[in-house]
Protein backbone atom coordinates (compact mmCIF):
# COMPACT_ATOMS: atom_id res chain seq x y z
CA UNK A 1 -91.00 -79.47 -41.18
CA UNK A 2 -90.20 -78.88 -44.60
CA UNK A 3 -91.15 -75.62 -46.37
CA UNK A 4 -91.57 -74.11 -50.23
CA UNK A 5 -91.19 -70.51 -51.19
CA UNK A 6 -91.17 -69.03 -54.46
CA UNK A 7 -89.09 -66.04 -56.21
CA UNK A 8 -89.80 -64.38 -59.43
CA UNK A 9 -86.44 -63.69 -60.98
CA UNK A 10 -85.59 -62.02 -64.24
CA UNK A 11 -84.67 -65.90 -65.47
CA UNK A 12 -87.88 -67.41 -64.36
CA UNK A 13 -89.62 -68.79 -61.15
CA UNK A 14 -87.26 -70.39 -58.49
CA UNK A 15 -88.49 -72.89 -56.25
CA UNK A 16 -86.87 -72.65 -52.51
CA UNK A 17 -87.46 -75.47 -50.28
CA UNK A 18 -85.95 -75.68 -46.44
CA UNK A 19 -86.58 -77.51 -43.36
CA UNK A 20 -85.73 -76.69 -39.77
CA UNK A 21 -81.71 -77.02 -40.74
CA UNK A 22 -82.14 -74.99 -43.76
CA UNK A 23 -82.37 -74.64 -47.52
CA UNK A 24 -82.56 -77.92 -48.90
CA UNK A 25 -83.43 -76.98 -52.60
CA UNK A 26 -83.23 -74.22 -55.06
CA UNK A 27 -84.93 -74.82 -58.36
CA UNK A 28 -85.71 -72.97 -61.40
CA UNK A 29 -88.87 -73.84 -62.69
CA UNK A 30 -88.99 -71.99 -66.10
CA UNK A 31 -90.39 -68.81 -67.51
CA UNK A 32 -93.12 -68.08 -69.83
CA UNK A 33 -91.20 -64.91 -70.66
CA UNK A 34 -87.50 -63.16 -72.24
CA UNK A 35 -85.48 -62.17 -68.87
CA UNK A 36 -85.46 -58.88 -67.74
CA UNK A 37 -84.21 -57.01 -65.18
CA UNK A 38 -87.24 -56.72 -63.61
CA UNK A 39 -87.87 -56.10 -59.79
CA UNK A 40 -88.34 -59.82 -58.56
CA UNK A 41 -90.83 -61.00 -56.47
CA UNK A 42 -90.73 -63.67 -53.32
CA UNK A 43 -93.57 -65.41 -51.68
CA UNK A 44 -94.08 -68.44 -49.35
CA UNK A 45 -96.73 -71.68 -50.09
CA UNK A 46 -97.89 -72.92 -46.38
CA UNK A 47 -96.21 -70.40 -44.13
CA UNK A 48 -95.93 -71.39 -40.91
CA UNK A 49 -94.20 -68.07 -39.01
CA UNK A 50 -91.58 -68.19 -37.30
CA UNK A 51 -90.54 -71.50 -37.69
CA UNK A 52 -87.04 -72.07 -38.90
CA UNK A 53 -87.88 -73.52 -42.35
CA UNK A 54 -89.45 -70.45 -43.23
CA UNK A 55 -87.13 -68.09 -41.50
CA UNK A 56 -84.40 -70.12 -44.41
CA UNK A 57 -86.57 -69.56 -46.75
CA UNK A 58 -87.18 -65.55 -45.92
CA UNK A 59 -83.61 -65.51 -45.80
CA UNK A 60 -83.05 -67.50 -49.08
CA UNK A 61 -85.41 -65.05 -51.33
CA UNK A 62 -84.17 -62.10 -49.60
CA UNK A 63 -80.91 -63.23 -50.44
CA UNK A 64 -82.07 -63.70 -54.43
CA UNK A 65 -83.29 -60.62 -54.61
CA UNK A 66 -80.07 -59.28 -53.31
CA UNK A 67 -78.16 -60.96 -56.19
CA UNK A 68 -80.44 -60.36 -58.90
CA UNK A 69 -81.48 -56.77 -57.80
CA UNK A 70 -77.54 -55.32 -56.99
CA UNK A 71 -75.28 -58.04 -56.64
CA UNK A 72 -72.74 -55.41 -54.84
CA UNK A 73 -75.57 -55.53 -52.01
CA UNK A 74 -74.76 -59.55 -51.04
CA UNK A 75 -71.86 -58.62 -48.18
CA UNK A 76 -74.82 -56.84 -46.61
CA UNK A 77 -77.56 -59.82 -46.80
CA UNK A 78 -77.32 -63.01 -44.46
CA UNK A 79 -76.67 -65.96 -46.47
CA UNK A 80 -79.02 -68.55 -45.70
CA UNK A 81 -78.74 -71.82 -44.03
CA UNK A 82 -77.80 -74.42 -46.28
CA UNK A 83 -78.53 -78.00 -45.57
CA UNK A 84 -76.66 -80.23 -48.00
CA UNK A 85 -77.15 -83.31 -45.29
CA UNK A 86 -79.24 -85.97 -48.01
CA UNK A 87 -75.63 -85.49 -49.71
CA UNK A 88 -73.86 -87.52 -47.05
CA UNK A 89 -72.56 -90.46 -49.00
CA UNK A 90 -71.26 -87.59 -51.34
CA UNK A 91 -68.26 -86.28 -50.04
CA UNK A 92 -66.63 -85.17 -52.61
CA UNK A 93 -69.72 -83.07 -54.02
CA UNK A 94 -69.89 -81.42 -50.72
CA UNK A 95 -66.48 -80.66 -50.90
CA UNK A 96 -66.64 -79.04 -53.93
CA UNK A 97 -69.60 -77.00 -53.58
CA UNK A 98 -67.99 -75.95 -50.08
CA UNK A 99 -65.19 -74.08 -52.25
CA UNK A 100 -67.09 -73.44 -54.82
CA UNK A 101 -69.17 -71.50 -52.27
CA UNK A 102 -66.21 -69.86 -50.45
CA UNK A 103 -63.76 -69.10 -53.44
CA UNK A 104 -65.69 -68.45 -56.34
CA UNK A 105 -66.87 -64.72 -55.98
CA UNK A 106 -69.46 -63.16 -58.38
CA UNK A 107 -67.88 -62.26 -61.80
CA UNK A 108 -65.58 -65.18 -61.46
CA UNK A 109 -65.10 -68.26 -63.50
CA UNK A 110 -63.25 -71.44 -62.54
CA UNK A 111 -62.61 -74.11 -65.03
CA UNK A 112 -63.68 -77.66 -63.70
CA UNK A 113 -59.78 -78.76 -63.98
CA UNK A 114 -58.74 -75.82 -61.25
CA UNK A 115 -62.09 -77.04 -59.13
CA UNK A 116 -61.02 -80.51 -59.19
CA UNK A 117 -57.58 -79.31 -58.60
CA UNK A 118 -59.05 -77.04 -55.46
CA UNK A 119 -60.45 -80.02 -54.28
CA UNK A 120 -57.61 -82.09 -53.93
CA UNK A 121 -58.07 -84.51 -57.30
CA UNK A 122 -56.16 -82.82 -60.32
CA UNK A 123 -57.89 -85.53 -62.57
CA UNK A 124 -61.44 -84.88 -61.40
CA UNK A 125 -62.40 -82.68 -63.71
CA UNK A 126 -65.45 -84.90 -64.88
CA UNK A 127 -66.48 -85.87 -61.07
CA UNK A 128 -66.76 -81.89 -60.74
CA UNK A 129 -68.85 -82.14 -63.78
CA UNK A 130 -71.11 -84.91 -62.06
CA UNK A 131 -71.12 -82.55 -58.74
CA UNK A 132 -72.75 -79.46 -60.88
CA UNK A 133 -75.19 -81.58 -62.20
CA UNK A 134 -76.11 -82.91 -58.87
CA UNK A 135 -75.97 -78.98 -57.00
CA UNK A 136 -79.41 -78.97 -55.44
CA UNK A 137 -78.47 -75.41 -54.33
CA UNK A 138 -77.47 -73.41 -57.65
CA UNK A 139 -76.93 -69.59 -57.20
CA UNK A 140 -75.91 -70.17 -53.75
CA UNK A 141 -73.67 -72.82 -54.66
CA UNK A 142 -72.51 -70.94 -57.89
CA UNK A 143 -72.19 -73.87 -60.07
CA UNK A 144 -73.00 -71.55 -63.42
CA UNK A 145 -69.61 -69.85 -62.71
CA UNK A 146 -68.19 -73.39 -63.74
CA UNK A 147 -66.94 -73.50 -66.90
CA UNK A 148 -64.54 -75.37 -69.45
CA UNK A 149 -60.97 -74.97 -70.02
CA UNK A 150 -61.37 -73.50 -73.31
CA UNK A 151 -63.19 -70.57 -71.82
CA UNK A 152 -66.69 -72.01 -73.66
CA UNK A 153 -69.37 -72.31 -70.95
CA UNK A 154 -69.91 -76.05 -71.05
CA UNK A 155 -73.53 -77.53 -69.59
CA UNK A 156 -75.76 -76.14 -67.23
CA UNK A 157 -78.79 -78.41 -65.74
CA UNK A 158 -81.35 -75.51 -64.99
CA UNK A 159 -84.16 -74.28 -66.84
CA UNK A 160 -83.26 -73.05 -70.30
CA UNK A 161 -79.20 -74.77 -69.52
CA UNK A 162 -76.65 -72.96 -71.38
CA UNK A 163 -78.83 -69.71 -71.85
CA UNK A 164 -79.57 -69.20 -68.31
CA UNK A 165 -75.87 -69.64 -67.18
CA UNK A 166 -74.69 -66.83 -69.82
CA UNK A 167 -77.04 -64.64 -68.89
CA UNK A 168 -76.23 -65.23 -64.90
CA UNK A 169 -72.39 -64.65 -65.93
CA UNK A 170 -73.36 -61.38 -67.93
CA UNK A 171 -75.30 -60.22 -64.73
CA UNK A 172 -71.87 -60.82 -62.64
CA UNK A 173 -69.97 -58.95 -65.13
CA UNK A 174 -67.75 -62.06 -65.77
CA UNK A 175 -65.79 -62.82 -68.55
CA UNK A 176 -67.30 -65.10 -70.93
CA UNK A 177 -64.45 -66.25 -73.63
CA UNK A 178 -65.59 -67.70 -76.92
CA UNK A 179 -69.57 -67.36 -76.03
């Protein structure tokens, strides 16, 4: 049974879908407003408790508000489930978001070279590209901390693109060269 949540974050409205195997989907929907660093908000459309899909998605906005609340606080908040499965004939996506997941701490960057280079194919710097675009778990799967060799921040496929991913890197504290 497949699920939808919603969190109000200071960038806008995120969209968390999940079945029984977990999330599925994060999406940011937009904003009517400037971010802030508001308290956000989480709620669930057609709550069905104490199924899985919505125990993911419980887990999946408590886990947002974790990061965009005190980031410091993750280590102390279950990640949620994720379910990349509908990625199957994808391998190397999955494979990339796996490290991204696992290596690329808040406050980091990685360039796409190094990820490509992580992920066994030094000249895959443009199939990393494709696997940001294609992340259907951002945050989570931190594709914003991906960025160009140059330092410069490069694309981001959310709402508001390059905008939102500077101001998720300023929130981390990272580094942003040349932006």
């Amino acid at each position: 049974m497949t699920q939808v949540g919603y969190f109000e974050s200071p960038v806008g409205l995120y969209e968390v879908t999940a079945d029984n195997d977990g999330v599925t989907s994060i999406k940011l929907l937009g904003t009517t407003s400037a971010p802030t660093k508001n308290a956000p908000k989480g709620s669930m459309k057609g709550e069905h408790a104490g199924s899985p899909s919505s125990q993911h998605i419980e887990n999946c906005i408590a886990w947002l508000d974790a990061y965009f609340s005190n980031s410091s606080s993750l280590g102390e908040v279950k990640l949620p489930a994720l379910n990349t499965r509908g990625y199957e004939n994808k391998p190397f996506c999955r494979k990339v978001w796996q490290i991204l997941k696992d290596h690329v701490k808040a406050g980091d960057t990685v360039t796409y070279g190094e990820l490509a280079n992580m992920a066994g194919n030094p000249k895959g710097a443009r199939a990393v590209g494709m696997a940001m675009k294609t992340n259907p778990i951002p945050i989570i799967i931190p594709c914003h901390r991906v960025v160009k060799s140059g330092g410069d921040l490069g694309n981001y496929s959310s709402y508001n693109g390059v905008a939102t991913k500077k101001w998720l890197l300023q929130h981390e504290n990272a580094i942003i060269k040349g932006n």
